[in-house]
Protein backbone atom coordinates (compact mmCIF):
# COMPACT_ATOMS: atom_id res chain seq x y z
CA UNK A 1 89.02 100.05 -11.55
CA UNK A 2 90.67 97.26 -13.07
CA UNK A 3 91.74 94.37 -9.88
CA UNK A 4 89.13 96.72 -7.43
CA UNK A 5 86.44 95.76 -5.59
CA UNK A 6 83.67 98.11 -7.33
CA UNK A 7 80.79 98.30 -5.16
CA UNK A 8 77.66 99.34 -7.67
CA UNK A 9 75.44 100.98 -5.51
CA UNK A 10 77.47 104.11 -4.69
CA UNK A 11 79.10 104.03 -7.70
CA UNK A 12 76.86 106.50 -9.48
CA UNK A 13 74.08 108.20 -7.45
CA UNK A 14 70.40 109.17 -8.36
CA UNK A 15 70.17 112.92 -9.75
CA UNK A 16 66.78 114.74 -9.93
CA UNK A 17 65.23 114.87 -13.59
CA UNK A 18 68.43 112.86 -14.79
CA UNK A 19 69.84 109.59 -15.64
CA UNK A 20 73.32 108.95 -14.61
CA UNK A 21 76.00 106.44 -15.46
CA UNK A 22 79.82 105.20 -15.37
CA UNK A 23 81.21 103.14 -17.37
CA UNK A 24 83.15 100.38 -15.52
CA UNK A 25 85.09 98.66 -18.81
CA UNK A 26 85.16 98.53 -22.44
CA UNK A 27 86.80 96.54 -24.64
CA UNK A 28 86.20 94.67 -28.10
CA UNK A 29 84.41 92.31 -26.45
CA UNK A 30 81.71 94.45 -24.96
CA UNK A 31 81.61 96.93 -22.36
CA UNK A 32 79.75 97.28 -18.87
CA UNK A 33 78.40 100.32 -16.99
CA UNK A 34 76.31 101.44 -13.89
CA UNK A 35 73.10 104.03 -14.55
CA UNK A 36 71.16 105.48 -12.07
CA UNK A 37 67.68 106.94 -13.59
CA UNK A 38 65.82 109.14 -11.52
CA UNK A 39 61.46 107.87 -11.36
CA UNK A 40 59.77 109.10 -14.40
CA UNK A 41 63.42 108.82 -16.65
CA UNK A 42 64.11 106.71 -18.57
CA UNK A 43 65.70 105.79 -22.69
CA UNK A 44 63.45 106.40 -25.71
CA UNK A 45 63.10 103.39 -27.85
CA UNK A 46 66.02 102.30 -29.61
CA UNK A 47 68.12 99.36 -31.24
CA UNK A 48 71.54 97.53 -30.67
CA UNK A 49 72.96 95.09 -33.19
CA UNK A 50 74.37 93.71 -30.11
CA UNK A 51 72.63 91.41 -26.96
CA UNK A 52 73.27 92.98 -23.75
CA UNK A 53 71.85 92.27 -20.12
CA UNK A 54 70.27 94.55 -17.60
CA UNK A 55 70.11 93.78 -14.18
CA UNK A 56 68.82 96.13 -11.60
CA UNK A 57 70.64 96.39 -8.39
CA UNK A 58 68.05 98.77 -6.51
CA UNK A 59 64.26 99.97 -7.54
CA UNK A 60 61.81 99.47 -10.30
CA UNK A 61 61.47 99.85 -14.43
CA UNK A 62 59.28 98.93 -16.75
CA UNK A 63 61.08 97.55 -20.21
CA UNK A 64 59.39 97.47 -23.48
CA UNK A 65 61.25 95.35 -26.22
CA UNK A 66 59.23 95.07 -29.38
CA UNK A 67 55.47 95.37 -28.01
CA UNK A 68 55.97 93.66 -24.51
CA UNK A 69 56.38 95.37 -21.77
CA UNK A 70 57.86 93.92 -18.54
CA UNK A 71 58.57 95.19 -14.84
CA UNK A 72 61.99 94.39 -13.18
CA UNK A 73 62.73 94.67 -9.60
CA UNK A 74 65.90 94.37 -7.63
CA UNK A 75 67.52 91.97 -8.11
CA UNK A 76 65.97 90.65 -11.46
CA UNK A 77 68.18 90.61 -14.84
CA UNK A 78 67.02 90.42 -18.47
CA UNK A 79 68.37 89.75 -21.73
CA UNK A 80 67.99 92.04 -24.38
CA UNK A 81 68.06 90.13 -28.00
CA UNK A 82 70.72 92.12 -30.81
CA UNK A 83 68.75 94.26 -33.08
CA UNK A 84 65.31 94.17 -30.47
CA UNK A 85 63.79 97.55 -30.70
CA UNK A 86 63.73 98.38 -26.38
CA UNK A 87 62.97 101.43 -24.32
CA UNK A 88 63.75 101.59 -20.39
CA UNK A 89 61.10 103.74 -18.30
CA UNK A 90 61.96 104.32 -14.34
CA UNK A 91 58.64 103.75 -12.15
CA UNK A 92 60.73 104.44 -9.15
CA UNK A 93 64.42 105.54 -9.02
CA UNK A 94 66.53 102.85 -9.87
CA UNK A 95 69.87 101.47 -10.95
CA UNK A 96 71.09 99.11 -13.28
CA UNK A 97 73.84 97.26 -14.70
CA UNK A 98 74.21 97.04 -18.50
CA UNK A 99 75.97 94.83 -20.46
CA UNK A 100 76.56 94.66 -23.78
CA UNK A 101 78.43 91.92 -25.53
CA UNK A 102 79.88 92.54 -29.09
């Protein structure tokens, strides 16, 4: 995919009861990928030693890091501090970048 234009949205596609995702590059540097998380899907908590972004490029999900909870919509991107306990919860189908830098 490398010198392509890459466009996100059809990349990977919404699949009943499932989350879905590609993974666009990695390196030593970090890596990016595309998910698609069907509404009521979504990541259990967990940790990264490492910050990474989400941005959400169609829908709705709530993210929890720590004890807050917030709601991103298309469009919107958050940071996700290194070593931040976070879980990802789909209130409508949606899709997301992630990035994590190393």
């Amino acid at each position: 995919m490398k010198g392509k234009i890459i466009d996100p949205l059809n990349l990977v596609q919404t699949q009943e009861g499932s989350v879905v995702s590609r993974e666009i590059i990695r390196n030593k540097s970090g890596n990016i990928s595309i998910f698609a998380f069907d509404k009521g899907e979504g990541l259990s908590e967990h940790t990264s030693p490492f910050e990474a972004t989400v941005q959400v490029i169609e829908g709705v999900v709530d993210i929890t890091i720590g004890e807050e909870k917030h709601q991103l919509k298309t469009g919107e991107l958050m940071v996700i501090p290194g070593g931040s306990p976070h879980a990802l919860h789909a209130v409508e189908a949606f899709k997301m970048i992630l990035t994590i830098l190393r």
